[in-house]
N, C-alpha and C. Protein backbone atom coordinates (compact mmCIF):
# COMPACT_ATOMS: atom_id res chain seq x y z
N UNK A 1 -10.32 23.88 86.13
CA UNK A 1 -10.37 25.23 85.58
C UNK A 1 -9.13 25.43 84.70
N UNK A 2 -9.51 25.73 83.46
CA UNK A 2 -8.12 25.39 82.29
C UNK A 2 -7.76 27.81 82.26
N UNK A 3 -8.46 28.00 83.17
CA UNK A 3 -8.30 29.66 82.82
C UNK A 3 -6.79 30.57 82.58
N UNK A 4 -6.51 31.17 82.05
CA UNK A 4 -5.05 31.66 82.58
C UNK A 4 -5.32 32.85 83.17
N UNK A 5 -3.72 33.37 84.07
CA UNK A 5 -3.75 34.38 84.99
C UNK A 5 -2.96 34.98 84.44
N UNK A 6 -3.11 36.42 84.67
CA UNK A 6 -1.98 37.38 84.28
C UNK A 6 -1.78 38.24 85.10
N UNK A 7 -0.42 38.08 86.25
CA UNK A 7 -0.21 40.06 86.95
C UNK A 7 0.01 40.58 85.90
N UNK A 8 -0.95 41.34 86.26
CA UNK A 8 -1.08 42.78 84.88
C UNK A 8 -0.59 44.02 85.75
N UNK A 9 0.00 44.87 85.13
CA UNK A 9 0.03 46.12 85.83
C UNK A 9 -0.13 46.80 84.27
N UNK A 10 -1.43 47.74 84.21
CA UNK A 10 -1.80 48.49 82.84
C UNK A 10 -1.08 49.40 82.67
N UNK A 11 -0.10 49.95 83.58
CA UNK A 11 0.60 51.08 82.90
C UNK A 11 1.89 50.39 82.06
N UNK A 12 1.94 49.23 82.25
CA UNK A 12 3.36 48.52 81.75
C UNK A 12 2.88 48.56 80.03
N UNK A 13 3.69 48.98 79.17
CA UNK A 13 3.33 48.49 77.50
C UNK A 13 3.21 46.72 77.51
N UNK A 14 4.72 46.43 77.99
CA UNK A 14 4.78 44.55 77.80
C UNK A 14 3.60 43.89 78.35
N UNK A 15 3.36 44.60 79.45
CA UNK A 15 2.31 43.85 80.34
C UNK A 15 0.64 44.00 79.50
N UNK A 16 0.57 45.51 78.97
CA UNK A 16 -0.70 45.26 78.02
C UNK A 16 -0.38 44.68 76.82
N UNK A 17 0.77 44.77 76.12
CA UNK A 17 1.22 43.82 74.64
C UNK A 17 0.84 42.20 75.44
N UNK A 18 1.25 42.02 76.14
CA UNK A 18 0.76 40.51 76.19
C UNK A 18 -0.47 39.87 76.47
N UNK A 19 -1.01 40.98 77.53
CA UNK A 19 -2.64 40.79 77.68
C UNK A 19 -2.94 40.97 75.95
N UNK A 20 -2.86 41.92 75.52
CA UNK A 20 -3.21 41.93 73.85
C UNK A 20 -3.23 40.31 73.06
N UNK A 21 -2.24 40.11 73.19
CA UNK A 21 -1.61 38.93 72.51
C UNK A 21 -2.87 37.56 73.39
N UNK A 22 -3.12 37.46 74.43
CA UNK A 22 -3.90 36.48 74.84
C UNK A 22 -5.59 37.17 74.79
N UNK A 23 -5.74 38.35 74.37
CA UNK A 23 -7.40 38.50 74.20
C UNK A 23 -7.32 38.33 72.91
N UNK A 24 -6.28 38.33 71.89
CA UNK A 24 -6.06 37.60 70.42
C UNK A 24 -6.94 36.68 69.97
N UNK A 25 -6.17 35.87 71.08
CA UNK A 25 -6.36 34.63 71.18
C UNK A 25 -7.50 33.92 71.63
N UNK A 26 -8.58 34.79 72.33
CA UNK A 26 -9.96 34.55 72.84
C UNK A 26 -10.01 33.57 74.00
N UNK A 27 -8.95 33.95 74.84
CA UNK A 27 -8.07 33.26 76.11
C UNK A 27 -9.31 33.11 77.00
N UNK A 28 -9.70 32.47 77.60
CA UNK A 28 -10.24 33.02 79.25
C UNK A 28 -9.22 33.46 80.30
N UNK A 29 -8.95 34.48 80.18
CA UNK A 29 -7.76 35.07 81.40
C UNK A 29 -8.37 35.53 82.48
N UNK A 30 -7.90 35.68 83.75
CA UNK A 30 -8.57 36.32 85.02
C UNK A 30 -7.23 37.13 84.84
N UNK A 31 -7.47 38.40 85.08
CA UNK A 31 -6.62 39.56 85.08
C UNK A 31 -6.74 39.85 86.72
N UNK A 32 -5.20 39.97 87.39
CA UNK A 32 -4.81 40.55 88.57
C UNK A 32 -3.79 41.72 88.49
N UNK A 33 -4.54 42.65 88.74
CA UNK A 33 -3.32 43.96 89.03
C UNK A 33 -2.86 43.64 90.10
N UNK A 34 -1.76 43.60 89.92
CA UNK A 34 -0.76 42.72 91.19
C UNK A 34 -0.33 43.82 92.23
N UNK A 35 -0.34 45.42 91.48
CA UNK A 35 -0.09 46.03 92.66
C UNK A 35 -0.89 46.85 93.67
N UNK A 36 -2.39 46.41 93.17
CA UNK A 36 -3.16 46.46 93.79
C UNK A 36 -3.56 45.16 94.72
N UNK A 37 -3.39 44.24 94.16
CA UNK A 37 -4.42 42.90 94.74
C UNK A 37 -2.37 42.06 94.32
N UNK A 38 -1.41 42.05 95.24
CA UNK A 38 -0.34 41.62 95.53
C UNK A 38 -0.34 39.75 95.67
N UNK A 39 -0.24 39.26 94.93
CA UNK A 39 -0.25 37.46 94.95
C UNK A 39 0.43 37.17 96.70
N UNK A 40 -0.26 36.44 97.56
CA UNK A 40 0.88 36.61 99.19
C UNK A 40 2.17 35.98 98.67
N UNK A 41 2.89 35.66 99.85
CA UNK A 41 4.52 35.33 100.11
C UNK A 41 3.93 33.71 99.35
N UNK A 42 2.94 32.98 99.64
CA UNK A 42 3.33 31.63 99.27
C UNK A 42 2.62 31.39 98.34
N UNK A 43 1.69 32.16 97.75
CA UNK A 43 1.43 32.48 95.95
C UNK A 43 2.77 32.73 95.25
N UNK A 44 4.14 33.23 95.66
CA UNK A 44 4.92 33.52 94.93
C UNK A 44 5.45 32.36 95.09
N UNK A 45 5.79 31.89 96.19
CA UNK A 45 6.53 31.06 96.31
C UNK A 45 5.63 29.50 95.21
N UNK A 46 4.91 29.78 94.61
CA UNK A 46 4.29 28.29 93.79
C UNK A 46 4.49 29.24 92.55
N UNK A 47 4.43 30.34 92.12
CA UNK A 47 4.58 31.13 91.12
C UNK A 47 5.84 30.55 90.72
N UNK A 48 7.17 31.00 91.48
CA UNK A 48 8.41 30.70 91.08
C UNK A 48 8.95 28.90 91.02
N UNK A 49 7.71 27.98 91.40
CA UNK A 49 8.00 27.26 91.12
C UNK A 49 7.08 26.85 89.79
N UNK A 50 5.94 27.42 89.53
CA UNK A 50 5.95 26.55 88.10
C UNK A 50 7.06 28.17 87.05
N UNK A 51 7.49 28.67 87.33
CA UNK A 51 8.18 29.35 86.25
C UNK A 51 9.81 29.07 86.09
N UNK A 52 9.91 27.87 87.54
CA UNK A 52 11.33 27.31 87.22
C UNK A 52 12.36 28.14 87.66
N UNK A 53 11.73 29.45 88.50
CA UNK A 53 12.93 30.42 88.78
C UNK A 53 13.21 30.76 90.19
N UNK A 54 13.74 30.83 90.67
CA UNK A 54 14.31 31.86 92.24
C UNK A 54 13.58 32.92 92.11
N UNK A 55 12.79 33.25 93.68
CA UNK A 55 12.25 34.56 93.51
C UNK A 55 13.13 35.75 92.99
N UNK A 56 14.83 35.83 93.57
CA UNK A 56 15.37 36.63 92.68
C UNK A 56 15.28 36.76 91.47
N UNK A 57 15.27 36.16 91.01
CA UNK A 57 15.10 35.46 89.20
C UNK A 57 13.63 35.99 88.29
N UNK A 58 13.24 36.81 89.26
CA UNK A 58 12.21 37.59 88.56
C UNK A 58 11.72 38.36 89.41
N UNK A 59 12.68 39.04 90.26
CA UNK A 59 12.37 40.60 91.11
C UNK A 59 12.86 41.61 89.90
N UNK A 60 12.35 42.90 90.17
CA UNK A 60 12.69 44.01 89.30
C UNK A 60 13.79 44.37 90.11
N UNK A 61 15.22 44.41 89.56
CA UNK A 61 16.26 44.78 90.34
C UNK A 61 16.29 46.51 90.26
N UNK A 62 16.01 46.99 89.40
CA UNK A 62 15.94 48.65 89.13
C UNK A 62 15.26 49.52 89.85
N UNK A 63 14.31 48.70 90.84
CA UNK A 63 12.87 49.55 91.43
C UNK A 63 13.93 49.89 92.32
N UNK A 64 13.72 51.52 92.95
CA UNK A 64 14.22 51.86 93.92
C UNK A 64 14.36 50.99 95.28
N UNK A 65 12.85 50.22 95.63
CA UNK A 65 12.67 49.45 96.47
C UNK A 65 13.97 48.41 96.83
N UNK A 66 14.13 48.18 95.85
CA UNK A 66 15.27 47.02 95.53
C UNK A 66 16.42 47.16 96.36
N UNK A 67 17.02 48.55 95.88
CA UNK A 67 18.32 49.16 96.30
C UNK A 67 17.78 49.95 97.97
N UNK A 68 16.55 50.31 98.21
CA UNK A 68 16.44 50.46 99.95
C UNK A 68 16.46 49.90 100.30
N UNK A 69 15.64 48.31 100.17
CA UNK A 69 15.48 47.00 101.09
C UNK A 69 16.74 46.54 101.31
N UNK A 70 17.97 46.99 100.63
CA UNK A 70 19.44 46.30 100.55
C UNK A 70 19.22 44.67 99.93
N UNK A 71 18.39 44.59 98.87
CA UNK A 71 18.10 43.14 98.87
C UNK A 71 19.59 42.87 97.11
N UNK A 72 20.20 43.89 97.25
CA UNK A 72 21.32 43.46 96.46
C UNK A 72 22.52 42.35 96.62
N UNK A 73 22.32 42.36 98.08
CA UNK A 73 23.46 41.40 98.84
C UNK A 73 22.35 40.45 100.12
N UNK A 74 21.27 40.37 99.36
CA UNK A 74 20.24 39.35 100.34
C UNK A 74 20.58 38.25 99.95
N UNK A 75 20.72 37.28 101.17
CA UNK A 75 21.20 35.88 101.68
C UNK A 75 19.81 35.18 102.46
N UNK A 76 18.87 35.99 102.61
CA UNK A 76 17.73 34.86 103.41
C UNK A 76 17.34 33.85 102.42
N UNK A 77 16.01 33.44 102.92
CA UNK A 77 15.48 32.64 102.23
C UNK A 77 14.59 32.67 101.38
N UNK A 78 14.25 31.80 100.08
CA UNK A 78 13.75 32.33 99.12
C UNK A 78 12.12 32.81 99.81
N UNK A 79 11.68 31.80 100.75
CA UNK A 79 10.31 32.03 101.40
C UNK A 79 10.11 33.61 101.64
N UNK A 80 11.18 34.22 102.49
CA UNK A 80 11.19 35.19 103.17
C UNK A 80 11.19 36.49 102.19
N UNK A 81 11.74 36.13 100.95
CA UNK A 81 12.12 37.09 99.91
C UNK A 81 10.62 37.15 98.79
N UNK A 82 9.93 36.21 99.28
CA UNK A 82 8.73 36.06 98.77
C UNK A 82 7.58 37.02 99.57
N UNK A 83 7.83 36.73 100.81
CA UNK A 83 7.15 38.22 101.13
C UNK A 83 7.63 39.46 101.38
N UNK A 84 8.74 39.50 101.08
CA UNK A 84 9.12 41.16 100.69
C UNK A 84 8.49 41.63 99.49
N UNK A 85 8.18 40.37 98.04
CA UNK A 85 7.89 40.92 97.10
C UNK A 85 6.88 41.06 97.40
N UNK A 86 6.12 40.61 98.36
CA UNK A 86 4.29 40.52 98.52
C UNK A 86 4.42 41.90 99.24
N UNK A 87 4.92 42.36 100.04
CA UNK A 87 4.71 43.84 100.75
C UNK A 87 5.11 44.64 99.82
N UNK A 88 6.03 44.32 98.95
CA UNK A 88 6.55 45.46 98.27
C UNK A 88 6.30 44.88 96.53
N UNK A 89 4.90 44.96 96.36
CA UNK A 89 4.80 44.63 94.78
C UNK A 89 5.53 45.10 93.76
N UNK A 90 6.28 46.21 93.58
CA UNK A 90 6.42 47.35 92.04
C UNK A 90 7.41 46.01 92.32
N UNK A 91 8.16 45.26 92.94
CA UNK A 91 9.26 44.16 92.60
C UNK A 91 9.28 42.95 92.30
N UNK A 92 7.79 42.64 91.79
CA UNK A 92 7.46 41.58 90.95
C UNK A 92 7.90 41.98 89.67
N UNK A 93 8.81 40.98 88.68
CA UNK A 93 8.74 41.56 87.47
C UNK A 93 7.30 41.11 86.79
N UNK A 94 7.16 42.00 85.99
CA UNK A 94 5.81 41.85 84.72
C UNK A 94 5.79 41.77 83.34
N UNK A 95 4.98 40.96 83.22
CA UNK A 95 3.24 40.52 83.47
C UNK A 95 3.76 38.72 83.92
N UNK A 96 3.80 38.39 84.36
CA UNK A 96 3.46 36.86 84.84
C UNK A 96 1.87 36.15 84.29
N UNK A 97 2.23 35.24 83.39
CA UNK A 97 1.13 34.77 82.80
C UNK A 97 1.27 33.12 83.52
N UNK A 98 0.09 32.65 84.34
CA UNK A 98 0.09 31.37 84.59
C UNK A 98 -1.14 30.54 83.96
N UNK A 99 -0.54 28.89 83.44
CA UNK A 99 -1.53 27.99 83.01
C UNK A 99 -1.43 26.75 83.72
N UNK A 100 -2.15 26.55 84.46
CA UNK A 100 -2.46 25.69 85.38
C UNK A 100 -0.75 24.94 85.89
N UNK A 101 0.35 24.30 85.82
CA UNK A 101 1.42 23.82 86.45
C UNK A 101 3.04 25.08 85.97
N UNK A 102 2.29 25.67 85.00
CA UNK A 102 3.30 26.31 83.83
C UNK A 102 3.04 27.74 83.89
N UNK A 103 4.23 28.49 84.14
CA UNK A 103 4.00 29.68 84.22
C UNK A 103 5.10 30.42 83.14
N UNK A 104 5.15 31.73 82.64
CA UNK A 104 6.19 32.67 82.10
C UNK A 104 6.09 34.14 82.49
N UNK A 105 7.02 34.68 81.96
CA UNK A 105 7.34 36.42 81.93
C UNK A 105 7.11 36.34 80.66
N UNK A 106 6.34 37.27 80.09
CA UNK A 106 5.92 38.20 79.58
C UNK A 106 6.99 38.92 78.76
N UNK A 107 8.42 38.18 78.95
CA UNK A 107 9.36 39.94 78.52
C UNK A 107 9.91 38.71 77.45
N UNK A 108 10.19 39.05 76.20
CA UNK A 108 9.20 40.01 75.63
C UNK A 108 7.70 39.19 75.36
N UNK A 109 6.66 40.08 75.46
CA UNK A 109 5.24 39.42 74.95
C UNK A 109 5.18 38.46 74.43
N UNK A 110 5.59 37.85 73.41
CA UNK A 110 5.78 36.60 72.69
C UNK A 110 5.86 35.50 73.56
N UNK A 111 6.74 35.75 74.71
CA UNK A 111 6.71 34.57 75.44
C UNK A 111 5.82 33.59 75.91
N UNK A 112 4.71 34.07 75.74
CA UNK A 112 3.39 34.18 76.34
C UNK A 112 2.83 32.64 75.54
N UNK A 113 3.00 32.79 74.27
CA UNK A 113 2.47 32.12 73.32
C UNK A 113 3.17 30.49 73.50
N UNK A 114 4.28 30.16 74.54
CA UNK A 114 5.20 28.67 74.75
C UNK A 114 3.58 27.99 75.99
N UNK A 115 2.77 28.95 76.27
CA UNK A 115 1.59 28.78 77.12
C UNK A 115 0.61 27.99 76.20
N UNK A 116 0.40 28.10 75.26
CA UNK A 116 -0.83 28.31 74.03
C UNK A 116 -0.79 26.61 73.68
């Protein structure tokens, strides 16, 4: 299956500029609103490995969530920090576009296109 994925969240502009940018393109995308339908703890955890990053490395540090969970001075493990983002979605950053081993962020939209 050569399809790509996108957490979409539609109220995001970047997140619809990039869906834009791949229905351009006449993509086959499967669209997931992530904060409805949340990827689990070990979907992230393969997420952050084809995107090459630490789950920190693409949490939204600004979401209030962020600063209640105290995850400013979090020391666990990346596993464990993978399902905080899964209980607590708004702290996925967005749009996450994946192609089969290779994944990116979305910020800015363009990025999208190192997929193509």
């Amino acid at each position: 299956m050569n399809e790509y994925i996108i957490y979409h969240n539609p109220r995001c502009s970047k997140s619809r500029q990039t869906l834009a940018i791949m229905n351009e393109k006449n993509l086959d995308v499967k669209i997931v609103e992530y904060l409805s339908e949340p990827p689990s703890g070990d979907e992230l955890e393969v997420i952050s490995k084809k995107l090459a990053l630490k789950p920190m490395e693409f949490i939204r540090k600004k979401e209030v969530e962020f600063t209640e969970l105290g995850l400013k001075s979090y020391n666990g493990t990346d596993s464990n920090l993978c399902k905080i983002m899964n209980e607590n979605p708004k702290l996925i950053e967005r749009p996450i576009v994946v192609k089969g081993e290779k994944a990116i962020i979305g910020r800015p939209p363009e990025n999208v296109l190192e997929l193509f």
